[in-house]
PDB file of N, CA and C in Angstrom:
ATOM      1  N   UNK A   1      12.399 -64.324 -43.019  1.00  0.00           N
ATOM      2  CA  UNK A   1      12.277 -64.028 -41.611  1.00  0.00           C
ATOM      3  C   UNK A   1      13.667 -64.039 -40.992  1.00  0.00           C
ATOM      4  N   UNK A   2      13.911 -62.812 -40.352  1.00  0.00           N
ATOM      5  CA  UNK A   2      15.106 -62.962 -39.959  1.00  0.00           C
ATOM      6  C   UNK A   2      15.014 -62.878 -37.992  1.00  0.00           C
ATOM      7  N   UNK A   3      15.525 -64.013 -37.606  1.00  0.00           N
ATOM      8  CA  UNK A   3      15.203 -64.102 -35.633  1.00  0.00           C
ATOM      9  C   UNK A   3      16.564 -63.835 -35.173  1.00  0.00           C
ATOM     10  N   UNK A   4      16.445 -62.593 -34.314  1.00  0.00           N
ATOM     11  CA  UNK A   4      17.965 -62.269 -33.364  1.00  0.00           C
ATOM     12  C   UNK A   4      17.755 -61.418 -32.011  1.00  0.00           C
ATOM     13  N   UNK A   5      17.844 -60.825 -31.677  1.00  0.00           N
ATOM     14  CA  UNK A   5      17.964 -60.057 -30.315  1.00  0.00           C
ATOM     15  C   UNK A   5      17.081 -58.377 -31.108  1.00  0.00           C
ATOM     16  N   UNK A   6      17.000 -57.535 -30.031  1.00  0.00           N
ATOM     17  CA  UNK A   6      16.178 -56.582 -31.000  1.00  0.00           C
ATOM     18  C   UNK A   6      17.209 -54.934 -31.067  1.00  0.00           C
ATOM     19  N   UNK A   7      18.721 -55.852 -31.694  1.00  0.00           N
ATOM     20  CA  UNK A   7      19.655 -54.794 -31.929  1.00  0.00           C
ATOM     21  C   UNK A   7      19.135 -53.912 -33.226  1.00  0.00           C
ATOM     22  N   UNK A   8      18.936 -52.400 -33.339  1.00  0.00           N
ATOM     23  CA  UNK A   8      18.326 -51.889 -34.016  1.00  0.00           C
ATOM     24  C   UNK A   8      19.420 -51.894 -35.457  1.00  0.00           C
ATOM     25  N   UNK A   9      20.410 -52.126 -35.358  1.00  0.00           N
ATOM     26  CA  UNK A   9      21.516 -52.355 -36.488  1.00  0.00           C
ATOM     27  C   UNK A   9      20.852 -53.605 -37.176  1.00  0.00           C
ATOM     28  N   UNK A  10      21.213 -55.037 -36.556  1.00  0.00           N
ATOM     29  CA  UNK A  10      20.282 -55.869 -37.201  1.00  0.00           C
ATOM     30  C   UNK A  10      18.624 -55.778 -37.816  1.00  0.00           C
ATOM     31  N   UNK A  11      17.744 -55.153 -37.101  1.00  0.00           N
ATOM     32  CA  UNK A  11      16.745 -55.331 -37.012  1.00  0.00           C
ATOM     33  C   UNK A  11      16.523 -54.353 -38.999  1.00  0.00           C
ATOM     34  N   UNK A  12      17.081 -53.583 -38.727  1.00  0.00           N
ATOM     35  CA  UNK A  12      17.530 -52.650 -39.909  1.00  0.00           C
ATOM     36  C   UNK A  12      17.929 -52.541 -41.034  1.00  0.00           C
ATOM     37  N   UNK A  13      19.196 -53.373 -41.368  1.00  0.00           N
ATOM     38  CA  UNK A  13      19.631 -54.687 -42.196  1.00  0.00           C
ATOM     39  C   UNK A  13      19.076 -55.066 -42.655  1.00  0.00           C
ATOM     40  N   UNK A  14      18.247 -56.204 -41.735  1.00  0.00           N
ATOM     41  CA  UNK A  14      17.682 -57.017 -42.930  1.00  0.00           C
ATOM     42  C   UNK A  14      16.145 -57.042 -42.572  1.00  0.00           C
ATOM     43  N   UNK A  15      15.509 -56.300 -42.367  1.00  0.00           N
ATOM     44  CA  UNK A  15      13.684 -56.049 -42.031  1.00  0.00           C
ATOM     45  C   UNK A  15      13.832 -54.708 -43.884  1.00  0.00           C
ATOM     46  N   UNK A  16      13.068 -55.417 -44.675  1.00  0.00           N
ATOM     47  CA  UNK A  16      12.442 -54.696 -45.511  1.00  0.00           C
ATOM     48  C   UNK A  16      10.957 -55.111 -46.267  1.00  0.00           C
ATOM     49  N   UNK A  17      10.584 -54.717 -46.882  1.00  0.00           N
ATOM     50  CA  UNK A  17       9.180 -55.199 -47.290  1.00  0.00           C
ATOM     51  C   UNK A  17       8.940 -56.626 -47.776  1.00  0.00           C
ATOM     52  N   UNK A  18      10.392 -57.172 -47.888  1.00  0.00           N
ATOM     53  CA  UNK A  18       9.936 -58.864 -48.144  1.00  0.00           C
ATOM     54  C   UNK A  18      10.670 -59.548 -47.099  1.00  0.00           C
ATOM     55  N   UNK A  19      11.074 -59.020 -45.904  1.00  0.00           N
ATOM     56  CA  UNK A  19      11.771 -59.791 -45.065  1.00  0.00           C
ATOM     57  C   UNK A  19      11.227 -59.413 -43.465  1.00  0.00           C
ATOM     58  N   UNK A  20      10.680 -59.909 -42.451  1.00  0.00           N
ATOM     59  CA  UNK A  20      10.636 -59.491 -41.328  1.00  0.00           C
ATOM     60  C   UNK A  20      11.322 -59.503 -40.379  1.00  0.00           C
ATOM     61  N   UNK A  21      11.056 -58.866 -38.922  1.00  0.00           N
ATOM     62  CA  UNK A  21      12.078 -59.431 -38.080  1.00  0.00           C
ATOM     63  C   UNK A  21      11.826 -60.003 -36.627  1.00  0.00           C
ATOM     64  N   UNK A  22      12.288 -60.617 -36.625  1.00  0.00           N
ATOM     65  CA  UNK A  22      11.516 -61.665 -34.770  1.00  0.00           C
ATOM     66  C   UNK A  22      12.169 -61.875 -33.950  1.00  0.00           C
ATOM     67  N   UNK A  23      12.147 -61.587 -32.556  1.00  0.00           N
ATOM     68  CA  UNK A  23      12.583 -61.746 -31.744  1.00  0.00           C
ATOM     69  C   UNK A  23      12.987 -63.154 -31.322  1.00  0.00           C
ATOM     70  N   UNK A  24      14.144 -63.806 -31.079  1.00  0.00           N
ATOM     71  CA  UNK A  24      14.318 -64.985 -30.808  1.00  0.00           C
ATOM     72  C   UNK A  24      13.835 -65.538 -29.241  1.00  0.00           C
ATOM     73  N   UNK A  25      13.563 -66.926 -29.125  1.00  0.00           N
ATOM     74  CA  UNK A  25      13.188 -66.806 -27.656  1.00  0.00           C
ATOM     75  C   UNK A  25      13.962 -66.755 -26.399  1.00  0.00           C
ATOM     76  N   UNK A  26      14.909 -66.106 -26.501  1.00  0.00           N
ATOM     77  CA  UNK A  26      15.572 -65.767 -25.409  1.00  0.00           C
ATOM     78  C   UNK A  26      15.784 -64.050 -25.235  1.00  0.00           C
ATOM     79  N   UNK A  27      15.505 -63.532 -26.155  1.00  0.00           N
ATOM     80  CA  UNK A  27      15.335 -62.131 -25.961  1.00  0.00           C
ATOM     81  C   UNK A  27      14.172 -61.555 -25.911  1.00  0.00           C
ATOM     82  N   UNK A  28      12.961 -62.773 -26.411  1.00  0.00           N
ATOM     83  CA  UNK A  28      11.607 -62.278 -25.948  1.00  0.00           C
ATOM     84  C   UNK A  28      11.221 -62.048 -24.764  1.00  0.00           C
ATOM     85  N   UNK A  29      12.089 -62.900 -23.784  1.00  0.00           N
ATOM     86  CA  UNK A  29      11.581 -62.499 -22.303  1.00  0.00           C
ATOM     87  C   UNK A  29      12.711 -61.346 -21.667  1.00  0.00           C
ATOM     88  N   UNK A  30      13.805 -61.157 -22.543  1.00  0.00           N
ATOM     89  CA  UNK A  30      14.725 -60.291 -21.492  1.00  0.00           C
ATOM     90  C   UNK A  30      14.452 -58.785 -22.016  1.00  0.00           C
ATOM     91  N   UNK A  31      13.616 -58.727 -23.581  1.00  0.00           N
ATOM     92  CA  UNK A  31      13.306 -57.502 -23.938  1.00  0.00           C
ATOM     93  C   UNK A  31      11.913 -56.930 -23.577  1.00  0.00           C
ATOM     94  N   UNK A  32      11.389 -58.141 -23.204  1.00  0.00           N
ATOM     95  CA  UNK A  32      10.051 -57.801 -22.511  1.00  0.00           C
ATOM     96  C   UNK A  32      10.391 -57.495 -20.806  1.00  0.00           C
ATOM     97  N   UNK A  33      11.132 -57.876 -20.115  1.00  0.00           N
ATOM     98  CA  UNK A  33      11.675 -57.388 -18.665  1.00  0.00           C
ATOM     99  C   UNK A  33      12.350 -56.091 -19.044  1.00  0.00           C
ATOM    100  N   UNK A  34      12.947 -55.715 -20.242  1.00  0.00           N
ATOM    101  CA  UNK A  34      13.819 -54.573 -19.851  1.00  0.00           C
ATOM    102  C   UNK A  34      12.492 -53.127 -20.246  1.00  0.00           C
ATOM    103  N   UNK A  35      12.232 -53.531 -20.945  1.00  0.00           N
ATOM    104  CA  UNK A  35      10.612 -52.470 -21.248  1.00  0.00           C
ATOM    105  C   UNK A  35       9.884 -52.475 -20.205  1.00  0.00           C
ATOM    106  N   UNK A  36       9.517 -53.534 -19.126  1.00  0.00           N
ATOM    107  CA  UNK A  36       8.875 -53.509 -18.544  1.00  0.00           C
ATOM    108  C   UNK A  36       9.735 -52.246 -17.302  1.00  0.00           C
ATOM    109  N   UNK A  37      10.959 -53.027 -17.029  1.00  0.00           N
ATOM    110  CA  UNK A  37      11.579 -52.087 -16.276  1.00  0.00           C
ATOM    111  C   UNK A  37      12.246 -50.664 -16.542  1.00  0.00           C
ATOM    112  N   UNK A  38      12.307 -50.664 -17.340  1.00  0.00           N
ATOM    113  CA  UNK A  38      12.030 -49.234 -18.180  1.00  0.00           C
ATOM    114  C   UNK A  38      11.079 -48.114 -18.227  1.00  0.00           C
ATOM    115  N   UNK A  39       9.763 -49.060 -18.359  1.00  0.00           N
ATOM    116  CA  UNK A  39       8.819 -47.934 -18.148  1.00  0.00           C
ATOM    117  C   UNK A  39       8.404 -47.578 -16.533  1.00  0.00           C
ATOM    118  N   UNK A  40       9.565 -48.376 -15.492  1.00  0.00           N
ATOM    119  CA  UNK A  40       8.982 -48.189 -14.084  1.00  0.00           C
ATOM    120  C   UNK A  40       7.625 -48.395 -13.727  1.00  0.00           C
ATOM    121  N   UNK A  41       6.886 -49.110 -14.354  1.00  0.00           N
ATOM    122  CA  UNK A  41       5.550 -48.641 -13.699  1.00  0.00           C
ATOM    123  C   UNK A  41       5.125 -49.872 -12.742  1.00  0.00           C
ATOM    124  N   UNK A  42       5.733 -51.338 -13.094  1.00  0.00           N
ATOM    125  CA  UNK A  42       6.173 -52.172 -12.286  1.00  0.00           C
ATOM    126  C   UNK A  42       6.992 -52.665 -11.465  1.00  0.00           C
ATOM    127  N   UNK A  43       6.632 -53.495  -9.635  1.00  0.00           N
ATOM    128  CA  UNK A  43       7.887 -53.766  -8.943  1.00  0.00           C
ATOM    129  C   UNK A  43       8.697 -54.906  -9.739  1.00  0.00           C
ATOM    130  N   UNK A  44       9.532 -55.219  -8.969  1.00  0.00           N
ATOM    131  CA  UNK A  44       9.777 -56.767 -10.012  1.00  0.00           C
ATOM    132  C   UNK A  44       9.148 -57.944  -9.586  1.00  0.00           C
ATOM    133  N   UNK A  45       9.091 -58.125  -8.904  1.00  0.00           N
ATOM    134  CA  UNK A  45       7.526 -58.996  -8.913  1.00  0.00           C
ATOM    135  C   UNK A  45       6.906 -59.067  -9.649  1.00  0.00           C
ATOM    136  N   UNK A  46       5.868 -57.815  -9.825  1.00  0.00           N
ATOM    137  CA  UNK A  46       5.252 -57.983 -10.878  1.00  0.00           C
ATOM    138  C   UNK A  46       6.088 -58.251 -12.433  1.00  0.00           C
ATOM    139  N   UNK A  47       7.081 -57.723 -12.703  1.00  0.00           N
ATOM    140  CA  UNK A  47       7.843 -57.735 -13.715  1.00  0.00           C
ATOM    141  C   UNK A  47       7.896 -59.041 -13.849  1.00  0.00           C
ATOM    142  N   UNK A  48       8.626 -59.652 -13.061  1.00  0.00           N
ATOM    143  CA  UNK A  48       9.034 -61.160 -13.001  1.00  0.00           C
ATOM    144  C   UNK A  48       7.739 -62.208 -13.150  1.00  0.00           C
ATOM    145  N   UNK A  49       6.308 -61.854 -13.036  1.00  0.00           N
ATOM    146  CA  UNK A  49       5.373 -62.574 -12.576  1.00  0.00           C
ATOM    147  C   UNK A  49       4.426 -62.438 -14.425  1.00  0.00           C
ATOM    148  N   UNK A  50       4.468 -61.089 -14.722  1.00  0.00           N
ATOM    149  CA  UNK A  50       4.426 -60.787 -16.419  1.00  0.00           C
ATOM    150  C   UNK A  50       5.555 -61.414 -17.515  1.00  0.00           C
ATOM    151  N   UNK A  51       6.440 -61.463 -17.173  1.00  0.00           N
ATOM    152  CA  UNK A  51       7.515 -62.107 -17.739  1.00  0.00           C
ATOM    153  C   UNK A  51       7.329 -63.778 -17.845  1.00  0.00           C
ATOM    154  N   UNK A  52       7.007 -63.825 -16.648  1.00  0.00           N
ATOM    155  CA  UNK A  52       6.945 -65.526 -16.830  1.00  0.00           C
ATOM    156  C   UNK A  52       5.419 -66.087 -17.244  1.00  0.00           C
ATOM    157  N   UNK A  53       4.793 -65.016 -17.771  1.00  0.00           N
ATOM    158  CA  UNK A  53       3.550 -65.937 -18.380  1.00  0.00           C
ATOM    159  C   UNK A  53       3.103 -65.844 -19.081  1.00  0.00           C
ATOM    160  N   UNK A  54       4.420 -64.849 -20.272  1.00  0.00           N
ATOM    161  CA  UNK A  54       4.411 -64.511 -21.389  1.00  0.00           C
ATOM    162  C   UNK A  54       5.299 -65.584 -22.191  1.00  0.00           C
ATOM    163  N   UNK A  55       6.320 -65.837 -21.126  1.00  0.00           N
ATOM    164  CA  UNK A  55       7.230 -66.861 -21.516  1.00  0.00           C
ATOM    165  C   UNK A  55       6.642 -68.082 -21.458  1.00  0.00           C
ATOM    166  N   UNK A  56       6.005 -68.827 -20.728  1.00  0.00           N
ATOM    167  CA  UNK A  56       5.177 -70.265 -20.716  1.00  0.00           C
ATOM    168  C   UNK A  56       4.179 -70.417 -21.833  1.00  0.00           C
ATOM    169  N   UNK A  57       3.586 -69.338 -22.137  1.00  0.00           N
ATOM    170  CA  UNK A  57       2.586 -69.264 -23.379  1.00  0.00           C
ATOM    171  C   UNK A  57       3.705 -69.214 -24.952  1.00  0.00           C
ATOM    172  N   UNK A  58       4.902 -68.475 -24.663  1.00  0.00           N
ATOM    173  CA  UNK A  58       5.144 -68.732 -25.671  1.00  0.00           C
ATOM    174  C   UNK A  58       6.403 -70.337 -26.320  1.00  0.00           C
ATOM    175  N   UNK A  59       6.473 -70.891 -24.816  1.00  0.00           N
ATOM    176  CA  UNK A  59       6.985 -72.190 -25.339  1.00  0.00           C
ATOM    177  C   UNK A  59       6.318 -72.760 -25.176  1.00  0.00           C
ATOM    178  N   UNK A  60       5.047 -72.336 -24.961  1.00  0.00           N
ATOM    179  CA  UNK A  60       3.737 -74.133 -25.125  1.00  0.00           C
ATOM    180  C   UNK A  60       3.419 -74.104 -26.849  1.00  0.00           C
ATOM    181  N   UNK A  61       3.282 -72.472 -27.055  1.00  0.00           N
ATOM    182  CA  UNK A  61       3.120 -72.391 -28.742  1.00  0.00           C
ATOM    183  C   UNK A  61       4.351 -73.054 -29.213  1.00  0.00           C
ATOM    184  N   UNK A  62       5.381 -72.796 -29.031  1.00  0.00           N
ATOM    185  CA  UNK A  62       6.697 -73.787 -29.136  1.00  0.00           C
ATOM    186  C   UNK A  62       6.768 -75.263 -29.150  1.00  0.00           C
ATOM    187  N   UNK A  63       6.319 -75.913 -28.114  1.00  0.00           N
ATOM    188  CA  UNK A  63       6.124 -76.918 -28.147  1.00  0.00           C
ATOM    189  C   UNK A  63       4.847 -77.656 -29.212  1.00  0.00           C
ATOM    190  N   UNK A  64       3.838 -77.084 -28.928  1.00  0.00           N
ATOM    191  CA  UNK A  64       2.641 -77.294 -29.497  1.00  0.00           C
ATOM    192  C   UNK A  64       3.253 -77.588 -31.343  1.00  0.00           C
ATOM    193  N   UNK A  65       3.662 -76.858 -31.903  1.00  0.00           N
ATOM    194  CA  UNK A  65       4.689 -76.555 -33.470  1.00  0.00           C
ATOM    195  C   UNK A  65       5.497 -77.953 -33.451  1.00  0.00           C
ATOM    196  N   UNK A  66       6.338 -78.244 -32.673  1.00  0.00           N
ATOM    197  CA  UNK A  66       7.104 -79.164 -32.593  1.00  0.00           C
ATOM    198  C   UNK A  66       6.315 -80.260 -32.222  1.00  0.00           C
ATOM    199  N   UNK A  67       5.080 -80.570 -31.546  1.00  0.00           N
ATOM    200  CA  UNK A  67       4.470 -81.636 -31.526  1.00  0.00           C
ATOM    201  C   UNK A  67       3.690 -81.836 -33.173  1.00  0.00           C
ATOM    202  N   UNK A  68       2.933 -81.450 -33.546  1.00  0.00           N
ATOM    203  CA  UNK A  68       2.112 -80.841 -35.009  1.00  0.00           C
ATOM    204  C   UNK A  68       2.741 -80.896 -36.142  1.00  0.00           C
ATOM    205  N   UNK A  69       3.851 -80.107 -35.843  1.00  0.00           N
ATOM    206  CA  UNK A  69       4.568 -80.049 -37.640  1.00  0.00           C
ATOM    207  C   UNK A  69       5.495 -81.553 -38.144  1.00  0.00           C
ATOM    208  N   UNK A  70       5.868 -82.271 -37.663  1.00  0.00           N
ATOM    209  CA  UNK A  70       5.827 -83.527 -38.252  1.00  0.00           C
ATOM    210  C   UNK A  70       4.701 -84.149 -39.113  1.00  0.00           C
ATOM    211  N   UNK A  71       3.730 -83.839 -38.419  1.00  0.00           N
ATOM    212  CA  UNK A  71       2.636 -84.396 -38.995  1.00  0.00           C
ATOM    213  C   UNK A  71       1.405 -83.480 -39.997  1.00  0.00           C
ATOM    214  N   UNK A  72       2.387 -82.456 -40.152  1.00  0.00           N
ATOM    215  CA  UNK A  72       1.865 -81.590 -41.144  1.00  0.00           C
ATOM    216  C   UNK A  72       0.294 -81.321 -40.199  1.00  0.00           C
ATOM    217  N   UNK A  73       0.070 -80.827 -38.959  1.00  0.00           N
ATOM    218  CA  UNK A  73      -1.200 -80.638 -38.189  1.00  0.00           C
ATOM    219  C   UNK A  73      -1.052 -79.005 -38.236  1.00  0.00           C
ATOM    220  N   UNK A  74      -1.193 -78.243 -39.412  1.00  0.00           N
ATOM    221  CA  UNK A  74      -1.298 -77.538 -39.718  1.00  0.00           C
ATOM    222  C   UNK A  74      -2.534 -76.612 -39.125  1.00  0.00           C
ATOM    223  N   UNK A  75      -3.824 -77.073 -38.774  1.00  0.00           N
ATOM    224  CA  UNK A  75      -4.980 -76.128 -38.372  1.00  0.00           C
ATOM    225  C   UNK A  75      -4.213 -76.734 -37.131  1.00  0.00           C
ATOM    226  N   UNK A  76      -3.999 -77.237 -36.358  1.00  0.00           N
ATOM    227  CA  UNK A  76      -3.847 -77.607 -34.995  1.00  0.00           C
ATOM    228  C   UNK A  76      -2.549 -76.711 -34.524  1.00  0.00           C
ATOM    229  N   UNK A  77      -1.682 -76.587 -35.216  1.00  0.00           N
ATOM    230  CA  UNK A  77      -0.849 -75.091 -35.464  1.00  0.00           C
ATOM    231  C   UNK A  77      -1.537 -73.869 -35.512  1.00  0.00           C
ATOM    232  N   UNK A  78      -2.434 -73.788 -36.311  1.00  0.00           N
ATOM    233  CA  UNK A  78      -3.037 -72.309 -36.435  1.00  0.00           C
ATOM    234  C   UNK A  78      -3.968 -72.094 -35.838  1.00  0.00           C
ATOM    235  N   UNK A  79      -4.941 -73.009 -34.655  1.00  0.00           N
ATOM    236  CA  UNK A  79      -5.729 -72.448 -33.636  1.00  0.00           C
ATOM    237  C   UNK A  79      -4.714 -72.035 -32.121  1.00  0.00           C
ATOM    238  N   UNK A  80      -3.500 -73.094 -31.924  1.00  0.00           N
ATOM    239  CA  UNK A  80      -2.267 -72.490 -31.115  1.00  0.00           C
ATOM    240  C   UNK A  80      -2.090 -71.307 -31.413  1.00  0.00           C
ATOM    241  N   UNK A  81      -1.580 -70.837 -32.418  1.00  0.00           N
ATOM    242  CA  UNK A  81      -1.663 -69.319 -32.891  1.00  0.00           C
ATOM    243  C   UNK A  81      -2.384 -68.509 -32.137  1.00  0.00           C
ATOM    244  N   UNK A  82      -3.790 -68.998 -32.984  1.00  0.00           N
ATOM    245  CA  UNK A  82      -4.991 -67.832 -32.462  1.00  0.00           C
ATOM    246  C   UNK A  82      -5.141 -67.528 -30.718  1.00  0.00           C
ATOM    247  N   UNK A  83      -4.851 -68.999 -29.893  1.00  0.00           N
ATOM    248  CA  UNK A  83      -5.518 -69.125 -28.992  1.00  0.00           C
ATOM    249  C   UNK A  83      -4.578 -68.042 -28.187  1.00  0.00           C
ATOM    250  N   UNK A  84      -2.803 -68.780 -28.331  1.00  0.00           N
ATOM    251  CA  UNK A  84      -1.550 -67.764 -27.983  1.00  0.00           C
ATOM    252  C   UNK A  84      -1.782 -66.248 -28.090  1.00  0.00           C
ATOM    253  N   UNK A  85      -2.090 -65.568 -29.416  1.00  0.00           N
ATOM    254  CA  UNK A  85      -2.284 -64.483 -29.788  1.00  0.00           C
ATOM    255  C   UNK A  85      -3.297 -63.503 -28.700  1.00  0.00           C
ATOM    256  N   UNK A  86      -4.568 -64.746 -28.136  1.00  0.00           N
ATOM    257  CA  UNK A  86      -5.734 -63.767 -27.566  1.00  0.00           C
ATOM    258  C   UNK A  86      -5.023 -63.925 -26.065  1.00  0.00           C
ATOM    259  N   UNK A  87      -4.536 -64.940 -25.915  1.00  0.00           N
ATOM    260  CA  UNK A  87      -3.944 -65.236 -24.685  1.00  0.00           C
ATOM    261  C   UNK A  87      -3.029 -63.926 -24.112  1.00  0.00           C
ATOM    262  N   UNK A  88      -2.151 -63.610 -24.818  1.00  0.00           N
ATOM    263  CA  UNK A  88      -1.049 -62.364 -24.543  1.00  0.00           C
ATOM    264  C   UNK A  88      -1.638 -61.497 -24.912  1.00  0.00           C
ATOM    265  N   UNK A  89      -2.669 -61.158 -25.625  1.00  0.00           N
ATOM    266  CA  UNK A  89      -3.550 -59.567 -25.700  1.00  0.00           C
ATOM    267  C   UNK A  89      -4.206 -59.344 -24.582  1.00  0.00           C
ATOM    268  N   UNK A  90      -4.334 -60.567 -23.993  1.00  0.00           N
ATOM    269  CA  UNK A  90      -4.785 -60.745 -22.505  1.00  0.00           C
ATOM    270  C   UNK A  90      -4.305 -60.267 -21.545  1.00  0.00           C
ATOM    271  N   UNK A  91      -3.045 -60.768 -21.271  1.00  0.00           N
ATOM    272  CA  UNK A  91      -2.423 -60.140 -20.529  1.00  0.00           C
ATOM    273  C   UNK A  91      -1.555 -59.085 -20.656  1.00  0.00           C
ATOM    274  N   UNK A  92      -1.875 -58.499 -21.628  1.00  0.00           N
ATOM    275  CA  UNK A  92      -1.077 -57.197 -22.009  1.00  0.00           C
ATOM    276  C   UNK A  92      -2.645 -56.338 -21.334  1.00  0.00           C
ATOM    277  N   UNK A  93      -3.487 -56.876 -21.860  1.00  0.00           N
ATOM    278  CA  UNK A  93      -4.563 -55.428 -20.814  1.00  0.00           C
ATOM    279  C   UNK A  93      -4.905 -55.739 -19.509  1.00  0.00           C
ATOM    280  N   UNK A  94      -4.516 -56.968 -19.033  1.00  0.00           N
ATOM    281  CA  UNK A  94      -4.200 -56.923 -17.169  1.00  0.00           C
ATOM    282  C   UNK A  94      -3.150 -56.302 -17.101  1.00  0.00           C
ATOM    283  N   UNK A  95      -2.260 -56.275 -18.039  1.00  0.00           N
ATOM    284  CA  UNK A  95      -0.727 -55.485 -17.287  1.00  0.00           C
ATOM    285  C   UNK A  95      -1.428 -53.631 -17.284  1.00  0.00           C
ATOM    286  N   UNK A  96      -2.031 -53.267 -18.432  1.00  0.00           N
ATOM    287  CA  UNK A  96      -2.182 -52.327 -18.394  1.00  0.00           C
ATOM    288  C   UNK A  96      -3.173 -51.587 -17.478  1.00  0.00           C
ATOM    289  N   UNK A  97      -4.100 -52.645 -16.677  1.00  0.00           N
ATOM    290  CA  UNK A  97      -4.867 -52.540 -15.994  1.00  0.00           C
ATOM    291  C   UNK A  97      -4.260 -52.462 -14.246  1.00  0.00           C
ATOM    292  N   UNK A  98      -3.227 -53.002 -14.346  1.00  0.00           N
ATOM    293  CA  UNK A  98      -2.384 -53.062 -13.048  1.00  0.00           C
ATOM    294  C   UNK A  98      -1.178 -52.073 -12.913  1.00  0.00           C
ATOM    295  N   UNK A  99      -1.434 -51.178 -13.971  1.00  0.00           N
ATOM    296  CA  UNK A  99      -0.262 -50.067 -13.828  1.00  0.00           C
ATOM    297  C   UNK A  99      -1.131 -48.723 -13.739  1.00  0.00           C
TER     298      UNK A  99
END
């Protein structure tokens, strides 16, 4: 797994069939604002208001990992996952519902 910003040089490098590539968490929210503002279809408000509750969900999954993985709480990790996962599919079809 390789985590950096979503420079298409890097991403390119080193993303091949045994390696992936992930957005680190500080470019998850500034590459998710610049798409958002990109596609114009939001004020920033809204931008700013999608942004930040994509970002809280994804450092509670953050946190949640760092509380758990000491203790090897492995399913307690992987329902965070699931729950995170339905959570932002969530609000990816209110966003799409509000544009």
């Amino acid at each position: 797994m390789v985590v950096s910003d979503a420079d298409e040089g890097i991403v390119t490098a080193f993303t091949d069939e045994n390696r992936n590539h992930q957005l680190d968490f500080v470019h998850v929210s500034r590459t998710l604002d610049y798409n958002l503002w990109d596609d114009g279809v939001f004020s920033l408000d809204q931008r700013n208001e999608i942004v930040s509750e994509v970002i809280d969900e994804v450092f509670h999954l953050k946190n949640s990992v760092a509380k758990h993985r000491p203790d090897e709480g492995f399913a307690a990790i992987h329902g965070m996952i699931t729950v995170t996962s339905e959570y932002l599919e969530g609000t990816s079809r209110s966003s799409q519902q509000r544009s």
